[in-house]
PDB file of N, CA and C in Angstrom:
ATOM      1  N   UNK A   1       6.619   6.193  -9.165  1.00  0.00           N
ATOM      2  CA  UNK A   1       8.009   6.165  -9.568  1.00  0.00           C
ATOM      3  C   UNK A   1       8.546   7.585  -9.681  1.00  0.00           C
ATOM      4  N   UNK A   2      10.056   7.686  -9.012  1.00  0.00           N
ATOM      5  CA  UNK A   2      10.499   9.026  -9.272  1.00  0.00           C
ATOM      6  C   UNK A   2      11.129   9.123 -10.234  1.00  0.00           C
ATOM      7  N   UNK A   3      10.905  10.120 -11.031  1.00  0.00           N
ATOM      8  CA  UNK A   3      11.616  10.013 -12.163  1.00  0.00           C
ATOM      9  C   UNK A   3      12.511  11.556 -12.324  1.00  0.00           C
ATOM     10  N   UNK A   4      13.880  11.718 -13.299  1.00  0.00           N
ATOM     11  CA  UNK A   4      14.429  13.064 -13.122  1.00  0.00           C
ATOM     12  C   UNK A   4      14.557  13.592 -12.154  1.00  0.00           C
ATOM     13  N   UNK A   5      15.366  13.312 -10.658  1.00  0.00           N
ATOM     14  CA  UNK A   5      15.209  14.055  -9.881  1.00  0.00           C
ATOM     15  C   UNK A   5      16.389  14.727  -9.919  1.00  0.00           C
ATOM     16  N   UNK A   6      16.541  16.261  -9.985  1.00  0.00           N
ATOM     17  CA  UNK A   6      17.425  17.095  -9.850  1.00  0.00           C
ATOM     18  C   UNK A   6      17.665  17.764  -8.849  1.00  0.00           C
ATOM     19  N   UNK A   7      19.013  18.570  -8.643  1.00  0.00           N
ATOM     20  CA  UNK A   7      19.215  19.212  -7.074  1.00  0.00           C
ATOM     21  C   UNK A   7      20.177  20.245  -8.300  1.00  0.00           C
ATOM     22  N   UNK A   8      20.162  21.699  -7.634  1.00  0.00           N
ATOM     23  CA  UNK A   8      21.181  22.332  -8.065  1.00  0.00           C
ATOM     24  C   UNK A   8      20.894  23.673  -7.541  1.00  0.00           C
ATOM     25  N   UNK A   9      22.074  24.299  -7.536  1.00  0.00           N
ATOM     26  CA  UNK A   9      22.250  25.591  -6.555  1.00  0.00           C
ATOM     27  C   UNK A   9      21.667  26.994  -7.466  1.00  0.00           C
ATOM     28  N   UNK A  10      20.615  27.583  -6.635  1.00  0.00           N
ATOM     29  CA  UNK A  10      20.035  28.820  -7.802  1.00  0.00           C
ATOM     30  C   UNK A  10      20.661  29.783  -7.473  1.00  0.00           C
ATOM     31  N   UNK A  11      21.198  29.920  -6.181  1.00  0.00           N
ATOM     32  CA  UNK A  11      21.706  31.145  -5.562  1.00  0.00           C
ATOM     33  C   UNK A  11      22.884  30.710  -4.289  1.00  0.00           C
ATOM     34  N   UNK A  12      23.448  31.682  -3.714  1.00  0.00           N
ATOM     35  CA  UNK A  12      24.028  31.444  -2.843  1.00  0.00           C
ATOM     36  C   UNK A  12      23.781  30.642  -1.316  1.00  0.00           C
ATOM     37  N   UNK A  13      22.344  31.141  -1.139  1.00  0.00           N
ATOM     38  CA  UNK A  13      21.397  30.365   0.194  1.00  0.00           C
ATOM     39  C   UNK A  13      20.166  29.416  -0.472  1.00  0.00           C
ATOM     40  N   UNK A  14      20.038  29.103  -1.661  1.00  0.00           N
ATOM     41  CA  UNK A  14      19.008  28.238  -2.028  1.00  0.00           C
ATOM     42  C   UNK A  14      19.152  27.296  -3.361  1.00  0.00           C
ATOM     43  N   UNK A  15      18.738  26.408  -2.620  1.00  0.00           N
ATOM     44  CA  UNK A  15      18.988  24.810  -3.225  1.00  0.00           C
ATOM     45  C   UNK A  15      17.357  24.357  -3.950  1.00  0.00           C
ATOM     46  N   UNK A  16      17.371  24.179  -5.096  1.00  0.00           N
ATOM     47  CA  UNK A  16      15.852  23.648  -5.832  1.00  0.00           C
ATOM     48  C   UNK A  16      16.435  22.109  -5.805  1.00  0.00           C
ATOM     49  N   UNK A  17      15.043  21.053  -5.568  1.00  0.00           N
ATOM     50  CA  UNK A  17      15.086  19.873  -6.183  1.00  0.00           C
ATOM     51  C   UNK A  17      14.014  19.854  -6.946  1.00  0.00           C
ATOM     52  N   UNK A  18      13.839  19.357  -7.974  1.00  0.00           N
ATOM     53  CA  UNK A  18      12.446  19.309  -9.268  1.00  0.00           C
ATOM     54  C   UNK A  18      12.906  18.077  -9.487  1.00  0.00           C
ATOM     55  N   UNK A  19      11.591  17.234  -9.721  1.00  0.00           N
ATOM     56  CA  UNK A  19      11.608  15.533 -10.294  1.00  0.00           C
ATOM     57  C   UNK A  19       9.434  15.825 -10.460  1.00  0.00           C
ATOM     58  N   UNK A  20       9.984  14.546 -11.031  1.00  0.00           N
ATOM     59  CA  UNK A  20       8.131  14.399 -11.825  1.00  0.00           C
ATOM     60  C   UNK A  20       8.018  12.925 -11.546  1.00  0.00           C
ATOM     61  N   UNK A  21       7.135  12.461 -11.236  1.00  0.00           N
ATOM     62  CA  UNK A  21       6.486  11.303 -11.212  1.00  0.00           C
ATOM     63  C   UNK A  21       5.416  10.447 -11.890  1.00  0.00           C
ATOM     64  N   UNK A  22       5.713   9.428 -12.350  1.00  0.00           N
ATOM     65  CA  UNK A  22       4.528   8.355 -13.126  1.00  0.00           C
ATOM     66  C   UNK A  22       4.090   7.525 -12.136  1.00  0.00           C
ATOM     67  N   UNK A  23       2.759   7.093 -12.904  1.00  0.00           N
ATOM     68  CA  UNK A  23       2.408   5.939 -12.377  1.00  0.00           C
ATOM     69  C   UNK A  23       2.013   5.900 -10.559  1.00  0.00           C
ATOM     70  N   UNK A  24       1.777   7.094  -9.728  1.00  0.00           N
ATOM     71  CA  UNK A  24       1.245   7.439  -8.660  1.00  0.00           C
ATOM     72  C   UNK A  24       0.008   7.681  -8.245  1.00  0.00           C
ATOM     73  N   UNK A  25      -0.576   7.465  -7.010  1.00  0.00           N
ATOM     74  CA  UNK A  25      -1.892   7.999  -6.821  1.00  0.00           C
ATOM     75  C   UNK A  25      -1.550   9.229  -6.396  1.00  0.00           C
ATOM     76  N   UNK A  26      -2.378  10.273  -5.840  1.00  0.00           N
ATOM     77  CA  UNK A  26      -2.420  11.238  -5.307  1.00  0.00           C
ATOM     78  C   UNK A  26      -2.289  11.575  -3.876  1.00  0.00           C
ATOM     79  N   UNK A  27      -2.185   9.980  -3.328  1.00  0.00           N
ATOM     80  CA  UNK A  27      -1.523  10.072  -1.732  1.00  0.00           C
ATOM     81  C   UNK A  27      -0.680   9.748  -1.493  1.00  0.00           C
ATOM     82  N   UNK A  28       0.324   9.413  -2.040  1.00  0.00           N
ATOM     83  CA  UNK A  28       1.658   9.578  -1.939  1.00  0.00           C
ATOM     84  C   UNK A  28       2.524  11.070  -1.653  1.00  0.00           C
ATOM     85  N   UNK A  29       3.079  10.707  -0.405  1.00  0.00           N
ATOM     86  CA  UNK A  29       3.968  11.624   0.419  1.00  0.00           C
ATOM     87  C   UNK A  29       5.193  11.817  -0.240  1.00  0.00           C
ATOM     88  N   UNK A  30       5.766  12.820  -0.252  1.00  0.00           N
ATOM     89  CA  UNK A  30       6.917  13.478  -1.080  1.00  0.00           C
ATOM     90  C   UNK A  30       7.741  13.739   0.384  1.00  0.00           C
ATOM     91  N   UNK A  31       8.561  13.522   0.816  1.00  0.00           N
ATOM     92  CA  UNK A  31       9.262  14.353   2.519  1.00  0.00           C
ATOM     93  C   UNK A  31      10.783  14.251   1.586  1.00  0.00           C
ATOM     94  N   UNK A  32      11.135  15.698   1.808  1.00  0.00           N
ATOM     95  CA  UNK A  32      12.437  16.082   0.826  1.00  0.00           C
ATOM     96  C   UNK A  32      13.661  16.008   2.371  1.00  0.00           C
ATOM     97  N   UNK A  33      14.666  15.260   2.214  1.00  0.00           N
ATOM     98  CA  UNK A  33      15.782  15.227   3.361  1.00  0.00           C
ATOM     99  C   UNK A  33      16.715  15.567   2.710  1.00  0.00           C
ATOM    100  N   UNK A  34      17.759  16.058   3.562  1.00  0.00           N
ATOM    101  CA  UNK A  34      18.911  16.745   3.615  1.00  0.00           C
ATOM    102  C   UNK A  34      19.924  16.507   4.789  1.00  0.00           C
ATOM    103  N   UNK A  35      21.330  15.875   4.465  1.00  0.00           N
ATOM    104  CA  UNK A  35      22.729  16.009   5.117  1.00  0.00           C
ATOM    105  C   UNK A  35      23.685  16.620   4.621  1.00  0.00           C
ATOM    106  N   UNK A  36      24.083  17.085   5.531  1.00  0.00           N
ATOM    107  CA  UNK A  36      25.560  18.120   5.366  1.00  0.00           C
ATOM    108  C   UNK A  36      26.768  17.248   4.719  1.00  0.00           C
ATOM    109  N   UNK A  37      27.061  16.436   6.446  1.00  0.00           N
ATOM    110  CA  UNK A  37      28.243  15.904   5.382  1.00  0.00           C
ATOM    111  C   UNK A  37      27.954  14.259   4.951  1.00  0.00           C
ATOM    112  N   UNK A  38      28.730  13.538   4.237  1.00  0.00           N
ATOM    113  CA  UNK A  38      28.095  12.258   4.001  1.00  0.00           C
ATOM    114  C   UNK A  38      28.282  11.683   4.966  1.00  0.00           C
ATOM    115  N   UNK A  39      28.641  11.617   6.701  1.00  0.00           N
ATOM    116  CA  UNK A  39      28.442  11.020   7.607  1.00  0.00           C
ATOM    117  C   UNK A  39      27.470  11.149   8.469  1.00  0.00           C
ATOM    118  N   UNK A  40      26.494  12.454   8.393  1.00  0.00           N
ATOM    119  CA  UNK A  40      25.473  12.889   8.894  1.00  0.00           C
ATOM    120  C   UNK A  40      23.758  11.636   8.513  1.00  0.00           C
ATOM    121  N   UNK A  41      23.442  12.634   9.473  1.00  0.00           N
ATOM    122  CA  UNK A  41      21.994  11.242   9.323  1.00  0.00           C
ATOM    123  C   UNK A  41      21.028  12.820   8.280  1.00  0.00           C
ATOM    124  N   UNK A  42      20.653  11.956   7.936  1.00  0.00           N
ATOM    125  CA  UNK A  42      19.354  13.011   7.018  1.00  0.00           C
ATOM    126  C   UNK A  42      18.593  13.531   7.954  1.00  0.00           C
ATOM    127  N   UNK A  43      18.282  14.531   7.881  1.00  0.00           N
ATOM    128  CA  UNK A  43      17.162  15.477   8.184  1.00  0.00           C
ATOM    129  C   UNK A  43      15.926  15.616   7.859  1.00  0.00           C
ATOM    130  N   UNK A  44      14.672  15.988   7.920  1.00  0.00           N
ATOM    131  CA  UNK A  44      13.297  16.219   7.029  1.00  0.00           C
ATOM    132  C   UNK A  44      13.664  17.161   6.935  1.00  0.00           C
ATOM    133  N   UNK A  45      12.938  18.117   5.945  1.00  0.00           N
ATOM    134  CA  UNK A  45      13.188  19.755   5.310  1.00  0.00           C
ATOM    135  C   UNK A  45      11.726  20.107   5.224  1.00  0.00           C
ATOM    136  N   UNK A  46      10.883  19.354   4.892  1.00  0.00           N
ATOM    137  CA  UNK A  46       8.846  19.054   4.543  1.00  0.00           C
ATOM    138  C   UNK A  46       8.889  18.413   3.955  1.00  0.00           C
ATOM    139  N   UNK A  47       7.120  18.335   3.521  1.00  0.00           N
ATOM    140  CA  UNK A  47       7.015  17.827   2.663  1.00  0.00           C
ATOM    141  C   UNK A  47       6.564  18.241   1.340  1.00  0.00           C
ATOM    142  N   UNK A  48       6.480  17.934  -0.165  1.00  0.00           N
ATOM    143  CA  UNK A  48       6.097  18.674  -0.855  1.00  0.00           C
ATOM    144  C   UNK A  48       4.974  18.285  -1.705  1.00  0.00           C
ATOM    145  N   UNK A  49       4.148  19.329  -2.297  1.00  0.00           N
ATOM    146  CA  UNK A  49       2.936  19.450  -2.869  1.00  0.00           C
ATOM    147  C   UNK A  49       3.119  19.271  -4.542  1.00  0.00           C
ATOM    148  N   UNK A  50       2.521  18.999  -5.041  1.00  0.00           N
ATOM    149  CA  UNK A  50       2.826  19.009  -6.681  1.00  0.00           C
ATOM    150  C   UNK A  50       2.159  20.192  -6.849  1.00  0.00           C
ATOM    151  N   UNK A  51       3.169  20.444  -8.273  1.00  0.00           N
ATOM    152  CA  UNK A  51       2.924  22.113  -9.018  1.00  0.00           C
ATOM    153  C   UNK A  51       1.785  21.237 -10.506  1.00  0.00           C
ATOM    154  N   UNK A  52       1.672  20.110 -10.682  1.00  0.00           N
ATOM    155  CA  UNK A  52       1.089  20.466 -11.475  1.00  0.00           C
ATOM    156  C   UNK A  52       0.667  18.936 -11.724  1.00  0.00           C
ATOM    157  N   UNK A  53      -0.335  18.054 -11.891  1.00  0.00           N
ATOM    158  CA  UNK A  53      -1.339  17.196 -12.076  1.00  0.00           C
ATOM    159  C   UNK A  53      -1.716  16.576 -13.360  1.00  0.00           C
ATOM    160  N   UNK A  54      -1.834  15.375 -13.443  1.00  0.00           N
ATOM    161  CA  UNK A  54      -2.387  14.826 -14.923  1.00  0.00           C
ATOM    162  C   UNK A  54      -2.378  13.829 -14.971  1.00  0.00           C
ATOM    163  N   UNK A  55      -3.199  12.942 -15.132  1.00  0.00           N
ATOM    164  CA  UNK A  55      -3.526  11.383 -15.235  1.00  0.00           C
ATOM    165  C   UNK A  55      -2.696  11.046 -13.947  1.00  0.00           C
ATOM    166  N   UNK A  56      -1.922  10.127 -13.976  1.00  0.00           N
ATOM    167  CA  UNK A  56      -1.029   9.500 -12.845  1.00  0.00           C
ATOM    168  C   UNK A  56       0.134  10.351 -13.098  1.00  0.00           C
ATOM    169  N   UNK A  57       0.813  11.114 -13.791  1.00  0.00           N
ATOM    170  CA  UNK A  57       1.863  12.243 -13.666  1.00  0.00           C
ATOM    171  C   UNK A  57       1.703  13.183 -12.607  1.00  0.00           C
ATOM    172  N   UNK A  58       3.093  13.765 -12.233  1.00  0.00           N
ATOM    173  CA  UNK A  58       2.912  15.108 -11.179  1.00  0.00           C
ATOM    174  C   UNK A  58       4.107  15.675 -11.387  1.00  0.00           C
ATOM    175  N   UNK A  59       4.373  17.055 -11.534  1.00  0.00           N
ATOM    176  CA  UNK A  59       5.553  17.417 -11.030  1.00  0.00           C
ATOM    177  C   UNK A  59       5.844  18.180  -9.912  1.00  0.00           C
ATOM    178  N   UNK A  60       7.116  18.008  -9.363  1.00  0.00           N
ATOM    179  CA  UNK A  60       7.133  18.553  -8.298  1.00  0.00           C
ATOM    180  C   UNK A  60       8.404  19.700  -7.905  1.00  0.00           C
ATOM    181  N   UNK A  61       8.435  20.544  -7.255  1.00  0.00           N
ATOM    182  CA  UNK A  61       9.709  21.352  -7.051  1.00  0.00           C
ATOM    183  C   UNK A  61       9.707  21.534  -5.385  1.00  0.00           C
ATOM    184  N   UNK A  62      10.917  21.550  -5.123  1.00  0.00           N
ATOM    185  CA  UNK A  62      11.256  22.303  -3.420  1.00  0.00           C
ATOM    186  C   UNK A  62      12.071  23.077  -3.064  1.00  0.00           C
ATOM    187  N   UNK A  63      12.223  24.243  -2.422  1.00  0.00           N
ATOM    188  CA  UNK A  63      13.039  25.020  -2.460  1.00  0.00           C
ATOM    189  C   UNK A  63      13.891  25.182  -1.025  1.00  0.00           C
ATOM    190  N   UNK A  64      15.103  24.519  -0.742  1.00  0.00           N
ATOM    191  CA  UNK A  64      15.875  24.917   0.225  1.00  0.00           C
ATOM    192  C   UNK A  64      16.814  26.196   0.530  1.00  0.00           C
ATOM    193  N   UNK A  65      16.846  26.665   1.805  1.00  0.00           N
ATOM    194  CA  UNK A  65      17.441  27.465   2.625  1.00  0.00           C
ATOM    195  C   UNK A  65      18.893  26.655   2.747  1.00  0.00           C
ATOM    196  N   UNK A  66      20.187  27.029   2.415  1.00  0.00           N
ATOM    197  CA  UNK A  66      21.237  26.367   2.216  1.00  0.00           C
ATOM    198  C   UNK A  66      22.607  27.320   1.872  1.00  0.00           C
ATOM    199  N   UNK A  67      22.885  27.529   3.216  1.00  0.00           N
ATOM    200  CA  UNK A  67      24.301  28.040   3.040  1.00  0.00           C
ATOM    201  C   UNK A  67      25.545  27.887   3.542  1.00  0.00           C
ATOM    202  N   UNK A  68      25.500  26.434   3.722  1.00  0.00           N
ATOM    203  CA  UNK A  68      26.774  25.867   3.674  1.00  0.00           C
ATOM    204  C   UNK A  68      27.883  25.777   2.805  1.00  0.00           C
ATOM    205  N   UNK A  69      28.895  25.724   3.249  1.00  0.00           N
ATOM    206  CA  UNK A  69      30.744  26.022   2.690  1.00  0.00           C
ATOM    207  C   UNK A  69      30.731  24.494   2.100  1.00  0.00           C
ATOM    208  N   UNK A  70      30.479  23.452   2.423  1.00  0.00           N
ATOM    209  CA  UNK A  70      30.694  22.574   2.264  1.00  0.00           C
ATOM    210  C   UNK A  70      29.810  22.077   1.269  1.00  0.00           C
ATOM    211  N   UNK A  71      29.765  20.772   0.937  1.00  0.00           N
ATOM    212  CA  UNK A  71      28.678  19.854  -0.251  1.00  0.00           C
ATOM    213  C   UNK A  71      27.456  19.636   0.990  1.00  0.00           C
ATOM    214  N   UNK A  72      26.220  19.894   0.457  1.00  0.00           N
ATOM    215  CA  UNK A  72      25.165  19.090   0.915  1.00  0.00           C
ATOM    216  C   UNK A  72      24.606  18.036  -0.091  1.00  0.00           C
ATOM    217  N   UNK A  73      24.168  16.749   1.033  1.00  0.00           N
ATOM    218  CA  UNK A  73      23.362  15.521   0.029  1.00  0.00           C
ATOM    219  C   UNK A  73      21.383  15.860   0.022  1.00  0.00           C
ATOM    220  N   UNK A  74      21.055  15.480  -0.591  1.00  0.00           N
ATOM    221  CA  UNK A  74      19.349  15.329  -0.686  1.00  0.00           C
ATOM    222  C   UNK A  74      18.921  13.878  -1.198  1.00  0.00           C
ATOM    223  N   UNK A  75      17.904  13.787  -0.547  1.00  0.00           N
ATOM    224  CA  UNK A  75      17.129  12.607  -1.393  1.00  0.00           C
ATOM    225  C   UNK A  75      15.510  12.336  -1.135  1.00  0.00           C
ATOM    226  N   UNK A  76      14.594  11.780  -1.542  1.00  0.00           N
ATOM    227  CA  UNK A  76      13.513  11.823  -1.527  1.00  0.00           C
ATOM    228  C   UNK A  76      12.875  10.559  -0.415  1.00  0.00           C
ATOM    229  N   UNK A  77      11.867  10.841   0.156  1.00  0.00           N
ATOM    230  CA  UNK A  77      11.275  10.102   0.705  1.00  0.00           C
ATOM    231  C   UNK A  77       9.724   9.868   0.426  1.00  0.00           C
ATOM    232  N   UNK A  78       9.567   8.738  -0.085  1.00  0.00           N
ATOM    233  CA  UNK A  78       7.714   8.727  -0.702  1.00  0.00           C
ATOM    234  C   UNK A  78       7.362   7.650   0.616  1.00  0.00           C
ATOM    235  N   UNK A  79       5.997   8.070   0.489  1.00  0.00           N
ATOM    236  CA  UNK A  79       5.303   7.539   1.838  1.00  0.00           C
ATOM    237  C   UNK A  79       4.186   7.031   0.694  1.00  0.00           C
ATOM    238  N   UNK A  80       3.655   5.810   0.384  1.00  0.00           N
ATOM    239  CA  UNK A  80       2.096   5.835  -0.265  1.00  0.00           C
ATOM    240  C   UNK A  80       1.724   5.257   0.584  1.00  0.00           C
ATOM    241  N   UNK A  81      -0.244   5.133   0.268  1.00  0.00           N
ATOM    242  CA  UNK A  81      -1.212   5.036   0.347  1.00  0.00           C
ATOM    243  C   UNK A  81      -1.301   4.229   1.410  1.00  0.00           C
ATOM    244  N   UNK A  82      -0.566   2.744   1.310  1.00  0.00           N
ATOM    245  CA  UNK A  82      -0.256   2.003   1.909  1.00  0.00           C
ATOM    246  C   UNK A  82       0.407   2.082   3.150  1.00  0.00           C
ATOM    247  N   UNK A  83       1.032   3.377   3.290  1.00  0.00           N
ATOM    248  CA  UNK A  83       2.300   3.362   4.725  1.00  0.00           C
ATOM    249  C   UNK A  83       3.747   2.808   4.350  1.00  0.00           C
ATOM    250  N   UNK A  84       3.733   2.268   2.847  1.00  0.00           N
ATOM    251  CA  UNK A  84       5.060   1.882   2.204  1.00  0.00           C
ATOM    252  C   UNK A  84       6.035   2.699   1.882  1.00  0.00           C
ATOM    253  N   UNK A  85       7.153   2.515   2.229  1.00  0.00           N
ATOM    254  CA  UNK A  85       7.620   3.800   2.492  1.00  0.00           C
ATOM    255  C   UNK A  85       9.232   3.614   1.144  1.00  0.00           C
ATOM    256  N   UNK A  86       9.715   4.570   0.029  1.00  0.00           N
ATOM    257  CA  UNK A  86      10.666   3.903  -0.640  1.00  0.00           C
ATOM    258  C   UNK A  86      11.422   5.476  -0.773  1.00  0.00           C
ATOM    259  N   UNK A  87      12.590   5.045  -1.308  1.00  0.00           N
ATOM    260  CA  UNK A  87      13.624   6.251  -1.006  1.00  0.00           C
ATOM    261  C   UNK A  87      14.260   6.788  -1.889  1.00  0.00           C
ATOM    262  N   UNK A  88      14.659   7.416  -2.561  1.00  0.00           N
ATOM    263  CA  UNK A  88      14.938   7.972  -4.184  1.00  0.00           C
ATOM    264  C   UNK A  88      16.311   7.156  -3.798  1.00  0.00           C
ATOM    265  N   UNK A  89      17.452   7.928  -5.170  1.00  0.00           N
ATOM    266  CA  UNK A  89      18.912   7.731  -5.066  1.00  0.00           C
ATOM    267  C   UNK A  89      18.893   9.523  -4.569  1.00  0.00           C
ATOM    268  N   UNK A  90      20.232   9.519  -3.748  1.00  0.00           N
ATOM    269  CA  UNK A  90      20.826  10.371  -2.960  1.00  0.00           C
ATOM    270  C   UNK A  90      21.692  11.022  -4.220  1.00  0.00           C
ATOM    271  N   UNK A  91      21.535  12.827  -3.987  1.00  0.00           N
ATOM    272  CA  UNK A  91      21.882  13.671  -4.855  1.00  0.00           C
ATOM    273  C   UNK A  91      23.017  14.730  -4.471  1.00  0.00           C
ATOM    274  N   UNK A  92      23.987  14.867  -5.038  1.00  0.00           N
ATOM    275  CA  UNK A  92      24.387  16.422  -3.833  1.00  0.00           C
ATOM    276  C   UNK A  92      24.892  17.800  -4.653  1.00  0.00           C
ATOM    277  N   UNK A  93      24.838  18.898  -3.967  1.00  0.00           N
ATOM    278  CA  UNK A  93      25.593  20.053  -4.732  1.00  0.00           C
ATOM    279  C   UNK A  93      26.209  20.850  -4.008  1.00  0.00           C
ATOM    280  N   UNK A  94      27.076  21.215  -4.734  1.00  0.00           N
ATOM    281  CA  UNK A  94      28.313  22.076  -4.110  1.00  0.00           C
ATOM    282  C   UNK A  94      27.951  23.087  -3.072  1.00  0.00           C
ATOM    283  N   UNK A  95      29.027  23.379  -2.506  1.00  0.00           N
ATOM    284  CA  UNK A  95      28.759  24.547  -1.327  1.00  0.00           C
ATOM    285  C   UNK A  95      29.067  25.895  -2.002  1.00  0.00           C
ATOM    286  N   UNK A  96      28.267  26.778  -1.037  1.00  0.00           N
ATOM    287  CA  UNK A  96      28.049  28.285  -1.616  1.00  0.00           C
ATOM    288  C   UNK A  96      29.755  28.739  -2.094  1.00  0.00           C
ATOM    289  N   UNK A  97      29.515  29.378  -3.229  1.00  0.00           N
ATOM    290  CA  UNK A  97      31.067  30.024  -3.553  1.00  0.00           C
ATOM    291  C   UNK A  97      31.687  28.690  -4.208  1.00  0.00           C
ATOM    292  N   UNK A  98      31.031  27.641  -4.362  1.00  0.00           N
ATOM    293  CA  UNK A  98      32.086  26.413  -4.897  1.00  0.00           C
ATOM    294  C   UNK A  98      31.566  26.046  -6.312  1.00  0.00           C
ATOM    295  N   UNK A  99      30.729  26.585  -6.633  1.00  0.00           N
ATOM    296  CA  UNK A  99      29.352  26.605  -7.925  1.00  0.00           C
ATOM    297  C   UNK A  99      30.402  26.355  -9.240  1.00  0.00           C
ATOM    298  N   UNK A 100      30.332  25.435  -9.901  1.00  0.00           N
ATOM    299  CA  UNK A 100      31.473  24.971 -11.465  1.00  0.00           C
ATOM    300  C   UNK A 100      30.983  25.167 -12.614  1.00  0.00           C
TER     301      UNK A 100
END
């Protein structure tokens, strides 16, 4: 389960998402996507590794290259064990120079 997933602008060209997870095995695929505008198809960006481990908990962070004028969307893609594949809720943040 994803839990807390955040998106927000650290800088002018880079975008963090951080979320933590329960209740996972350790083969479960993290693939972080990204669209420009909300008519665009998502993109892959990678995939990501956990920063940090514990019973069935993990947390995780990713760091995007992002310097678009406009809003970009993100959202998560988990792959488990199984080949089952489930999809976070879709996140977005402002474009460079548009920061509130």
């Amino acid at each position: 389960n994803i839990l807390d997933l955040t998106v927000r602008r650290l800088s002018g060209e880079r975008v963090m998402l951080a979320w933590h997870t329960e209740g996972d095995n350790y083969n479960a695929i993290y693939e972080v996507l990204r669209k420009h505008k909300a008519r665009d198809q998502f993109i892959s960006l990678g995939v990501a590794s956990p920063e940090s481990k514990q019973d069935n908990t993990a947390d995780y962070s990713f760091v995007d290259t992002n310097d678009f004028a406009d809003s970009s969307f993100y959202c998560l893609k988990k792959t488990n064990a199984d080949s089952v594949v489930f999809y976070s809720v879709t996140k977005g943040v402002e474009g460079v120079g548009k920061e509130r």
